[in-house]
Protein backbone atom coordinates (compact mmCIF):
# COMPACT_ATOMS: atom_id res chain seq x y z
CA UNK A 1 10.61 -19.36 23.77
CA UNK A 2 10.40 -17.73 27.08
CA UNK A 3 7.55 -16.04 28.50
CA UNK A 4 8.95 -12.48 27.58
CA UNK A 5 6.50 -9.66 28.69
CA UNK A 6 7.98 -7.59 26.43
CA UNK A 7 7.11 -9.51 23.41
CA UNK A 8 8.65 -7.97 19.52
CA UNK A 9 11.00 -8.72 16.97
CA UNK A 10 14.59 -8.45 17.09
CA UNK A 11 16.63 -5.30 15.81
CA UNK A 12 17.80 -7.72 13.30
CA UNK A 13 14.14 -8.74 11.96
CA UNK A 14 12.71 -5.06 12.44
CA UNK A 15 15.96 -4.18 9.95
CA UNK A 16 14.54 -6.49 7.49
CA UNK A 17 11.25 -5.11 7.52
CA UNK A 18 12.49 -1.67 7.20
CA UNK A 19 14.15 -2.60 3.79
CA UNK A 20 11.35 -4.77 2.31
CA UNK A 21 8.61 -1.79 3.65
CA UNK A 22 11.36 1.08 2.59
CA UNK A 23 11.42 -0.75 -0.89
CA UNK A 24 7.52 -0.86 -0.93
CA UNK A 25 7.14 2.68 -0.32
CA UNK A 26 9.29 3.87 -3.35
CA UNK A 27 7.85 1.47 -5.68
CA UNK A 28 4.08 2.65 -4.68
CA UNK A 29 5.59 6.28 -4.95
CA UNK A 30 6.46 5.57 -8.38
CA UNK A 31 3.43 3.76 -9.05
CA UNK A 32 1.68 6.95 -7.82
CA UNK A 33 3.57 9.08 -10.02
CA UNK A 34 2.32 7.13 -12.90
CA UNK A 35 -0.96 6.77 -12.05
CA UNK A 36 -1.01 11.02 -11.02
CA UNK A 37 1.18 11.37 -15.11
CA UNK A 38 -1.65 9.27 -16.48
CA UNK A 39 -4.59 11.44 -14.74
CA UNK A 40 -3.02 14.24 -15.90
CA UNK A 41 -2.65 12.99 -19.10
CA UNK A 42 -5.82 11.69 -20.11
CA UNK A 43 -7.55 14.69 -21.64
CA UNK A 44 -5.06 14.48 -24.26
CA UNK A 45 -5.89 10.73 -25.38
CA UNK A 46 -6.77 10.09 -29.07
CA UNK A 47 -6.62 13.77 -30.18
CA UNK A 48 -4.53 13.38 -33.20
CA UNK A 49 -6.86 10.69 -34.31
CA UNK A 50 -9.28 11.74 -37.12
CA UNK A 51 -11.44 8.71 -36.37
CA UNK A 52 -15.21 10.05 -35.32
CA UNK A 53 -15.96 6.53 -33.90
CA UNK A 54 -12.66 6.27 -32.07
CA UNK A 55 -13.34 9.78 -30.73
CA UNK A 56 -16.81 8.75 -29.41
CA UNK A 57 -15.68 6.04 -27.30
CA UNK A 58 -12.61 7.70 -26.39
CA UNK A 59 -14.62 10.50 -24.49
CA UNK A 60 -16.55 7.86 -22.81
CA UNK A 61 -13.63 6.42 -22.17
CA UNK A 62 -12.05 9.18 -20.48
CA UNK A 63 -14.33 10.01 -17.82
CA UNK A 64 -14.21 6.56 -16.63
CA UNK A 65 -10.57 6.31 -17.02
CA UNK A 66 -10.04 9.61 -14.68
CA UNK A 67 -12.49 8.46 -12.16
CA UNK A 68 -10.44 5.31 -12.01
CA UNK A 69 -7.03 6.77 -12.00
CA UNK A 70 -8.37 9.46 -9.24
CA UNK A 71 -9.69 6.24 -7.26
CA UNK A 72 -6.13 4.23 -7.93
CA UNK A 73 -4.03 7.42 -6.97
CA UNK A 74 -6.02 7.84 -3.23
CA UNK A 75 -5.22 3.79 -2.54
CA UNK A 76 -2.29 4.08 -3.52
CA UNK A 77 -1.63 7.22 -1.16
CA UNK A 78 -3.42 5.59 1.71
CA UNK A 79 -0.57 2.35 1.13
CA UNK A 80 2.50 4.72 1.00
CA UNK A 81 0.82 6.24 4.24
CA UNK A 82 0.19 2.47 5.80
CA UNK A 83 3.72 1.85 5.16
CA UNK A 84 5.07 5.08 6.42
CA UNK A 85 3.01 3.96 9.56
CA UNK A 86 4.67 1.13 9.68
CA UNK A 87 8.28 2.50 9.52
CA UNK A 88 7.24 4.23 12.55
CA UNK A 89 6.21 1.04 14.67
CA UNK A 90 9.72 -0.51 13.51
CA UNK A 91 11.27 2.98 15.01
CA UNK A 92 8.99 2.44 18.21
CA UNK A 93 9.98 -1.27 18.15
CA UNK A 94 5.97 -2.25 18.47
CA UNK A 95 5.95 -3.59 14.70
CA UNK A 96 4.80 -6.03 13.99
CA UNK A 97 3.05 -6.66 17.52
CA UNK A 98 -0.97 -7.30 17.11
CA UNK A 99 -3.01 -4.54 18.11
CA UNK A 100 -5.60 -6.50 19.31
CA UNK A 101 -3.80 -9.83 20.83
CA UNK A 102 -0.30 -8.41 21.58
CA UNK A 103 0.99 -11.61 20.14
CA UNK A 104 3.64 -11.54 17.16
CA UNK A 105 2.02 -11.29 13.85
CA UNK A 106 3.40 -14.44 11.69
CA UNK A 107 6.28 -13.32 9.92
CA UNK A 108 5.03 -15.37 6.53
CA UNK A 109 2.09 -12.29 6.84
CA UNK A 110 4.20 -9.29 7.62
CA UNK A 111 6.36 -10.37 4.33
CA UNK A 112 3.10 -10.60 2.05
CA UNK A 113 1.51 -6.89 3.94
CA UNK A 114 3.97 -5.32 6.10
CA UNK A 115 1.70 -2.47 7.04
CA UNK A 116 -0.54 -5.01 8.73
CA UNK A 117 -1.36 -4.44 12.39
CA UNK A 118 -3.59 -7.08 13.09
CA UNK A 119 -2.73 -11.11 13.29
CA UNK A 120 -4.64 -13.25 11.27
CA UNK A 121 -6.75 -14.65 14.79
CA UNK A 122 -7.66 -10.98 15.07
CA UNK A 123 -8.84 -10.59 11.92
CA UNK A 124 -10.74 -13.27 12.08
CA UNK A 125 -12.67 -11.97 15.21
CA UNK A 126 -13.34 -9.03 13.20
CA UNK A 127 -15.74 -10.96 11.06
């Protein structure tokens, strides 16, 4: 490959990634939508039960239940975010360039997190 000082992917890669990052974000947005239907949802858990010991560890339950969805539901918004990020770079046609290196992320990693802006050699200067 030639020396190319203007080093990215091809329109025809940065397509790719646009689908498989598109198809990301509505899946977490569903996700989300669960996980917000479930939070919402939880104060009503077990209420047609007559079972006092059911009851008892349902309330228990509950609290740790909503302060798990609540935690699920802001990771979740911070990926859909990450992603939409992500579309961005593809429009700018700087995805999937290293923030740190300017070198090509692999492609192998872009597949498994396509919001990710660092190359595995930067990461691993991070530590």
């Amino acid at each position: 490959m030639a020396a190319d000082t203007n080093v990215r992917y091809s329109d025809k890669d940065l397509a790719h990634f646009k689908a498989l990052i598109q198809e990301k974000i509505d899946k977490a947005q569903h996700d989300l939508e669960l996980i917000k239907s479930a939070y919402m949802n939880d104060h009503n858990n077990g209420t047609e039960d007559t079972s006092p010991t059911f009851k008892a560890f349902d309330e228990g339950s509950a609290v740790m239940s909503k302060e798990r969805n609540a935690q699920l539901a802001i990771r979740q918004e911070k990926f859909i975010r990450d992603l939409k990020s992500a579309l961005i770079r593809i429009e700018n046609k700087t995805y999937g360039v290293c923030r740190v290196t300017g070198k090509l992320i692999n492609k192998k990693r872009l597949e498994l997190v396509p919001h990710a802006t660092l190359s595995i050699e930067a990461k691993n200067m991070q530590k």
